[in-house]
Every structure is written in structure tokens, then in C-alpha cells.
Protein backbone atom coordinates (compact mmCIF):
# COMPACT_ATOMS: atom_id res chain seq x y z
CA UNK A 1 -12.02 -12.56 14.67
CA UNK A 2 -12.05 -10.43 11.37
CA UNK A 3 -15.12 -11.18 8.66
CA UNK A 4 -14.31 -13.45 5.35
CA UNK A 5 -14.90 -11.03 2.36
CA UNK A 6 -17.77 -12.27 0.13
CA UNK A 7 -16.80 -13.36 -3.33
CA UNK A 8 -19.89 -10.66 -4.44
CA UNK A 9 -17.40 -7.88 -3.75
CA UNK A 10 -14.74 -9.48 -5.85
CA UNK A 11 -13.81 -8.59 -9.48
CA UNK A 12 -10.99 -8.78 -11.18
CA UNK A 13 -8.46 -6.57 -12.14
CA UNK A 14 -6.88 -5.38 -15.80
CA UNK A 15 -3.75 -6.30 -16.32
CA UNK A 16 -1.35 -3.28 -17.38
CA UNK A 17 -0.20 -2.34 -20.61
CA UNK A 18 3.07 -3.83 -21.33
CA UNK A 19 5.68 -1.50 -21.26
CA UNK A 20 7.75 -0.31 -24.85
CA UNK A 21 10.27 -2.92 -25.37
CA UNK A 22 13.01 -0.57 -25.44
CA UNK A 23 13.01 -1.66 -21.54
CA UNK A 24 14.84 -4.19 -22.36
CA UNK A 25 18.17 -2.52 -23.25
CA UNK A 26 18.01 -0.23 -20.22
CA UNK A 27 20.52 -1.14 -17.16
CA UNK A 28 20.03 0.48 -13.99
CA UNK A 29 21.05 0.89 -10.89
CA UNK A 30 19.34 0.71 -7.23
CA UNK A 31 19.75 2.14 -3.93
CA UNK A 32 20.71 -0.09 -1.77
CA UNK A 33 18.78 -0.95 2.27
CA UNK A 34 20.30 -1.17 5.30
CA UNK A 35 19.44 -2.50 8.94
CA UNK A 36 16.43 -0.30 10.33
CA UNK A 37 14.33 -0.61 13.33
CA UNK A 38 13.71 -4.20 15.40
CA UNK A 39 10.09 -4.82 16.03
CA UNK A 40 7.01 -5.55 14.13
CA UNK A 41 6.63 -2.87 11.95
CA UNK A 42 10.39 -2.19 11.26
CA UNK A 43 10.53 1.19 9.90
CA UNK A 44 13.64 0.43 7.64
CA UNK A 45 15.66 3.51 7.74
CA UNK A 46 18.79 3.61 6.06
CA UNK A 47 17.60 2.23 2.74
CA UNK A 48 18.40 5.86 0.55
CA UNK A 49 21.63 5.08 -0.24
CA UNK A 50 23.21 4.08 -3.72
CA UNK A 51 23.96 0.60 -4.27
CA UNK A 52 25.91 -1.09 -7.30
CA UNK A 53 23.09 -3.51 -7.26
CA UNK A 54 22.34 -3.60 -10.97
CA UNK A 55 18.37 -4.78 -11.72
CA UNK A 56 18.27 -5.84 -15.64
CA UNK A 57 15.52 -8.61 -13.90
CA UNK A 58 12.90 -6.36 -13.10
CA UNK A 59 13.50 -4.36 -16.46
CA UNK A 60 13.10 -7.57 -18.81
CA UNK A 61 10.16 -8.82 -16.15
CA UNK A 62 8.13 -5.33 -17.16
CA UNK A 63 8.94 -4.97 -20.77
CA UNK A 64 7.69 -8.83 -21.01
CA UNK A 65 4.49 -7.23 -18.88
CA UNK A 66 4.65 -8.81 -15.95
CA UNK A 67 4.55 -6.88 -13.03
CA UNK A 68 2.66 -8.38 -10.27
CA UNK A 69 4.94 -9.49 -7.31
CA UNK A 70 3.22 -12.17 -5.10
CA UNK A 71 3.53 -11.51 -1.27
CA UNK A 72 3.37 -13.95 1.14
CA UNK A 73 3.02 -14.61 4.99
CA UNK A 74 6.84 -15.20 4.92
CA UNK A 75 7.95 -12.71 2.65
CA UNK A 76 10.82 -10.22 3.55
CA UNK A 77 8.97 -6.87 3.36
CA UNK A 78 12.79 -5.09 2.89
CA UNK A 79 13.61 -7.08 0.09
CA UNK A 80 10.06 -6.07 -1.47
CA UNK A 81 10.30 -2.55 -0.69
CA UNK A 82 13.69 -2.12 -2.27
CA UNK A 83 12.01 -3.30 -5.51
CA UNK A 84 9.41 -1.02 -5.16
CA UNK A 85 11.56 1.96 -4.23
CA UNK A 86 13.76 0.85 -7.77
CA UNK A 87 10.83 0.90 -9.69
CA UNK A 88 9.47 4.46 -8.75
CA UNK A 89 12.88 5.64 -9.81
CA UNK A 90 12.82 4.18 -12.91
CA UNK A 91 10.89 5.11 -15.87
CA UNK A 92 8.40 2.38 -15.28
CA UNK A 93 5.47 1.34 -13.68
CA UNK A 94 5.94 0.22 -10.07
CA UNK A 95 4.94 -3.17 -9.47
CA UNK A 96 1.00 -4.20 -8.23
CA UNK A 97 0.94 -6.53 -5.71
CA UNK A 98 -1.04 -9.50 -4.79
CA UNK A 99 -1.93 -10.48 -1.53
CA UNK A 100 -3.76 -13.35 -0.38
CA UNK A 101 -4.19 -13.60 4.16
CA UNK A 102 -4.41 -11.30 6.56
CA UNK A 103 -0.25 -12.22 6.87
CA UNK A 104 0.21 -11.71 2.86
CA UNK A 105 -1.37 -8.31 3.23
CA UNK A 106 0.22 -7.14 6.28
CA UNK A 107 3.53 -7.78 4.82
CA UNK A 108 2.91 -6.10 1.66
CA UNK A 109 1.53 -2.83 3.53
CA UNK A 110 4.98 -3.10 5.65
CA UNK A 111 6.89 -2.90 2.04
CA UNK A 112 4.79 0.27 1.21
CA UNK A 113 5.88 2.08 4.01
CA UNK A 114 9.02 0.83 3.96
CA UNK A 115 9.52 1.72 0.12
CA UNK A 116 8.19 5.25 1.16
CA UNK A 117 10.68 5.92 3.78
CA UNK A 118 13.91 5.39 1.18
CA UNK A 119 11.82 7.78 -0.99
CA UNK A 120 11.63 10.30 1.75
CA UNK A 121 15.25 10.56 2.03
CA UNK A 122 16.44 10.82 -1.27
CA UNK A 123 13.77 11.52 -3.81
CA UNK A 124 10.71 13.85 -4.56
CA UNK A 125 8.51 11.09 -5.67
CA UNK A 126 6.15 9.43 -3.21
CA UNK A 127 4.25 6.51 -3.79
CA UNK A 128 0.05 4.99 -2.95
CA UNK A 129 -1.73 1.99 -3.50
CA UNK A 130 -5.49 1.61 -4.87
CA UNK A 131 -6.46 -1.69 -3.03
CA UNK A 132 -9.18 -3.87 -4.95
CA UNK A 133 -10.50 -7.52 -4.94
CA UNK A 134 -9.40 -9.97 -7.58
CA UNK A 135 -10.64 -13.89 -7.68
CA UNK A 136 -8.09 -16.38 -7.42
CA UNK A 137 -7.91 -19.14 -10.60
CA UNK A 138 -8.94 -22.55 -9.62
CA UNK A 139 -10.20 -21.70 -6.23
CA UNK A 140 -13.92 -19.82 -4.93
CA UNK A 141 -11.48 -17.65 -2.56
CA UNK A 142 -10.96 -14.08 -3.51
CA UNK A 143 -7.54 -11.73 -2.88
CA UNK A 144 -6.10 -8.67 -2.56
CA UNK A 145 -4.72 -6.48 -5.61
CA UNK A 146 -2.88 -3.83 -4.20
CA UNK A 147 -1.54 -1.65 -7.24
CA UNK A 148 1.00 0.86 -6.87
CA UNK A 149 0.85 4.06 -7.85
CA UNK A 150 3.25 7.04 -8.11
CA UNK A 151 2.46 10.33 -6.79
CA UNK A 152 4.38 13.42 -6.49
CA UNK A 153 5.98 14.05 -3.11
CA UNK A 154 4.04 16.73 -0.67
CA UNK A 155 3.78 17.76 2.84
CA UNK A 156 0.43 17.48 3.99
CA UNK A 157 -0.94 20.72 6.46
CA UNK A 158 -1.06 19.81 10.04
CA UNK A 159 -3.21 23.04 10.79
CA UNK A 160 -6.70 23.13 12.78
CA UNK A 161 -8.30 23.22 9.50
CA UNK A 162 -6.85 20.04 8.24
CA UNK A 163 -7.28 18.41 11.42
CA UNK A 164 -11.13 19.05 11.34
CA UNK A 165 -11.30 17.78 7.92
CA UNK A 166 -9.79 14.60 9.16
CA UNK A 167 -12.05 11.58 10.27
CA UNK A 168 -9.30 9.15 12.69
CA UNK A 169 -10.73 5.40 12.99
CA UNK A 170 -8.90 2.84 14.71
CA UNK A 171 -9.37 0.23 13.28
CA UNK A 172 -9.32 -3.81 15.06
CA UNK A 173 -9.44 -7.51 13.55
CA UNK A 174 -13.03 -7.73 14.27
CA UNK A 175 -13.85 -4.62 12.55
CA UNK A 176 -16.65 -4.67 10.23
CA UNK A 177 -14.82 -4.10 6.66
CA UNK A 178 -18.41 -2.86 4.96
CA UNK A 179 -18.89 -0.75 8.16
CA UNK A 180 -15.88 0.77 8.06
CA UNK A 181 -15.99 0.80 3.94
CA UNK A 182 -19.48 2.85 4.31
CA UNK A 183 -17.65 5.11 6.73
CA UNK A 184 -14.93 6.07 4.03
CA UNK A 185 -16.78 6.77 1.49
CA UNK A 186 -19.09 8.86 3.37
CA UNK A 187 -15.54 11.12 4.30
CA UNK A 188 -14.60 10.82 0.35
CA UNK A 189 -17.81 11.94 -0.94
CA UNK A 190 -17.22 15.28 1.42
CA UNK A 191 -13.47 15.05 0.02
CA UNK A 192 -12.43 14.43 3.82
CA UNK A 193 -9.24 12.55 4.82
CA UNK A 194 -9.63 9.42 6.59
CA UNK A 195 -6.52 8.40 9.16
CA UNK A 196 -7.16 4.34 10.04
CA UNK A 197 -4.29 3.22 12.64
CA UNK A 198 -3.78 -0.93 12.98
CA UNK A 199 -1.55 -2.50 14.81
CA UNK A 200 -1.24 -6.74 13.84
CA UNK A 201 -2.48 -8.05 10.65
CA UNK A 202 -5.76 -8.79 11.28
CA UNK A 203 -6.46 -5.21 11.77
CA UNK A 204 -4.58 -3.98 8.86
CA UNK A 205 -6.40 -6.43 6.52
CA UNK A 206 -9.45 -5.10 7.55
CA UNK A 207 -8.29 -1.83 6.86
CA UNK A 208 -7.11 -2.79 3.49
CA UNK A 209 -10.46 -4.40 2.85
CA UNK A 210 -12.37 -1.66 4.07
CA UNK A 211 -10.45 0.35 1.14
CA UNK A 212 -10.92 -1.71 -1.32
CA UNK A 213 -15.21 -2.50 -0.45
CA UNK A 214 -15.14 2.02 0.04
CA UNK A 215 -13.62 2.29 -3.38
CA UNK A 216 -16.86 0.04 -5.03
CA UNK A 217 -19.35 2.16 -3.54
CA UNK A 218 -18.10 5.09 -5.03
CA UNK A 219 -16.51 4.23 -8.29
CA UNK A 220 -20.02 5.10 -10.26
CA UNK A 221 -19.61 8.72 -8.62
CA UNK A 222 -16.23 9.62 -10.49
CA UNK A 223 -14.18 9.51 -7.08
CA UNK A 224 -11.45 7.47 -6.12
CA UNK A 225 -9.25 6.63 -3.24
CA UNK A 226 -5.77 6.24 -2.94
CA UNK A 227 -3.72 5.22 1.00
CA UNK A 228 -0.70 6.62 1.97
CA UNK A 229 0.75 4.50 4.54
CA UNK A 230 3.06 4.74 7.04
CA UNK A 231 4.74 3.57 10.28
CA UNK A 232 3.42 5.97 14.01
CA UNK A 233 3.73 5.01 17.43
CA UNK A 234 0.96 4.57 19.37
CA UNK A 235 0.84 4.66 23.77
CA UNK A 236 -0.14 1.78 25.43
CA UNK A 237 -2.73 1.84 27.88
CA UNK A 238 0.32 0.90 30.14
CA UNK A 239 2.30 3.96 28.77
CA UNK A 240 4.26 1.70 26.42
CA UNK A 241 4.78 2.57 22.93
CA UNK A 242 3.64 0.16 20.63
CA UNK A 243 4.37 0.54 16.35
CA UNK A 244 1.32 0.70 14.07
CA UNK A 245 0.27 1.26 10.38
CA UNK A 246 -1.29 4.76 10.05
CA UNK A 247 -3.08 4.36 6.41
CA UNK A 248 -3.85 7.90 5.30
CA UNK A 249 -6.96 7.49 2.83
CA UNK A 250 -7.23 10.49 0.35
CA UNK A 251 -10.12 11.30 -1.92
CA UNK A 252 -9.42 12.19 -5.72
CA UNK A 253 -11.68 13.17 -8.87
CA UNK A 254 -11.60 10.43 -11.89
């Protein structure tokens, strides 16, 4: 079973600046999604196309400065992604969201990669997330803030060099988050990559979490991390192919 954070690690987050209300006039339009792949980490191609779909919600939500969307176990991840996709077109910040479960956070990863696939196909902007601990009002349980951040669009090398540079953890439910949180920092202070694969949302909480505790221990040391993630198949060990989360952890200078 995977570890309950301790409320030590937890802080909470700023809220962001609220956007000019000039927001308020603007109308825009979306691109729309589309059926993608059946399984449990649907890959959602199909979602690049324009839509009529006009969003004056999210624009009045934002210039009011409120842009935290609230994922739960059940949520759609489609339905979140398309807002998040929307958003990185726009002017605007894209949305931060919250996540509270191993289920909350697994769905809002899903929307991430799903939001980055209908970039891909249209668009040069890409998109991250910064994961970090927040407390929750009224309750001695802590969450997941999982702001999103845009980030120009770039393919990363594949070559022996880049390969070397990477550290690959798989990562399981019962992982130790500060294990595997010591583990990424130790790659970002050497400005490594690290490549986590999870399959089930145990394992990609802990992964999330492991983010989020690796970012703490280095925040004094003017480094950061941001996690690219995506949808890979993995084998089986009964040659099956099974869908996973890939979360691609890069190191940046603050």
C-alpha cells in the first residue's frame, strides 16, 4: 500500500495574480475533442480540431481570479483537458489544479497528457505542471496543487548522450515518496532527467508526491522541477501491452 504524506511536508500555495479585467470582454473559441483510445489511460487523440464551442466561463472565472479546477475520483479527464488545452491558447494563465486521493490525482495527470496531445497536433505550445502540497481548510489532511505551466514546444534528443543523462525509475504504490523524492533531486542537482513510468493510481500518486517532496529539498538551491507527462506502452511480463504514465521530470535554474 502507498505511504500517507506527513502534514510536515505540506505548505500552502499563493494564489495567482488576478488577471487584467479586460478578460472579461474577450470571447473565444475552443478546439473541440473527439473519441480517443479505450482503456485506462485513454490517450485522447482527435481532440485538435476547431470547435464553435465558445468559453466566455472560463474568461470571466480568471479575470474574477479564480483559477483552480477541483479534480475528483470521478471526474472526466477529457472534459478537463479540453479546458486546459483552451487555456494555453488563450492569453491567460492555464488553470492549477487541486487534487485530493490517489484517484483525484491520477485523473488530473490523465488531463495533462491528454491536454498535451491536442497541443501536439495543432499548436507549438506545450504545457508542465510544478506539483506541491497545500493543507486542506477545516481538515488535518493535506493535497495536491498541481499548477500548470506553459512551456514552449520542443523535441527532446533521443541520442546515447541523452539517454545516459537519463535516470528511468519505475515507480509502484508502495514506493517510498521521500525515497524516490531524494532520488530526484539527486538527478536535478546534476541537471539529469528523471523518466518515472506508473501504471494505476497508486503508483502515479506516488510519483506525483515524490515530485512535489524532490522539489522541497531543493528549492533553497535555486533549482526547480517541472514533469512532462505522457501516455507509453509498457510489455507485460506475459508479452501484453499494458498503458502507463511516463512523467518526464526536468531540472531548471530559478
Amino acid at each position: 500500500p502507498g505511504i500517507a504524506h506527513p502534514l510536515d511536508l505540506a505548505h500552502p500555495t499563493s494564489p495567482p495574480a488576478p488577471p487584467s479585467t479586460s478578460l472579461m470582454a474577450m470571447r473565444t473559441r475552443t478546439r473541440g475533442g473527439g473519441s480517443g483510445r479505450d482503456g485506462p489511460y485513454s490517450r485522447g487523440e482527435g481532440g485538435g480540431g476547431r470547435g464553435d464551442a465558445e468559453l466566455p466561463d472560463f474568461i470571466e472565472r480568471i479575470s474574477r481570479g479564480n483559477n483552480l479546477t477541483k479534480i475528483g475520483a470521478n471526474t472526466n479527464p477529457r472534459d478537463t483537458a479540453q479546458l486546459i488545452a483552451a487555456q494555453a491558447r488563450m492569453p491567460v494563465e492555464c488553470p492549477c489544479l487541486m487534487a485530493v486521493g490517489p484517484s483525484s490525482c491520477n485523473q488530473a495527470t490523465k488531463a495533462i497528457c491528454i491536454a498535451r496531445t491536442y497541443l501536439k497536433l495543432s499548436e507549438d505550445v506545450d504545457i508542465a505542471f510544478q506539483p506541491e502540497f497545500i493543507h486542506l481548510d477545516g481538515s488535518d489532511s493535506s493535497g495536491l496543487s498541481m499548477p500548470i505551466v506553459k512551456k514552449a514546444r520542443r523535441e527532446l534528443a533521443a541520442d546515447a548522450a541523452a539517454v545516459q543523462n537519463t535516470q528511468s525509475l519505475k515507480v509502484a504504490s508502495s514506493t517510498d515518496a521521500k525515497m524516490l523524492a531524494g532520488s530526484i533531486a539527486n538527478a536535478a542537482r546534476q541537471f539529469q532527467r528523471v523518466e518515472m513510468v506508473a501504471i494505476g493510481a497508486g503508483s502515479v500518486n506516488q510519483a506525483v508526491k515524490g515530485i512535489a517532496i524532490g522539489r522541497q529539498y531543493i528549492e533553497q538551491e535555486g533549482i526547480d522541477l517541472t514533469c512532462r507527462p505522457e501516455f507509453v506502452d509498457v510489455d507485460n511480463d506475459d508479452g501484453a501491452q499494458t498503458t502507463a504514465i511516463k512523467l518526464l521530470v526536468l531540472s531548471e535554474q530559478c
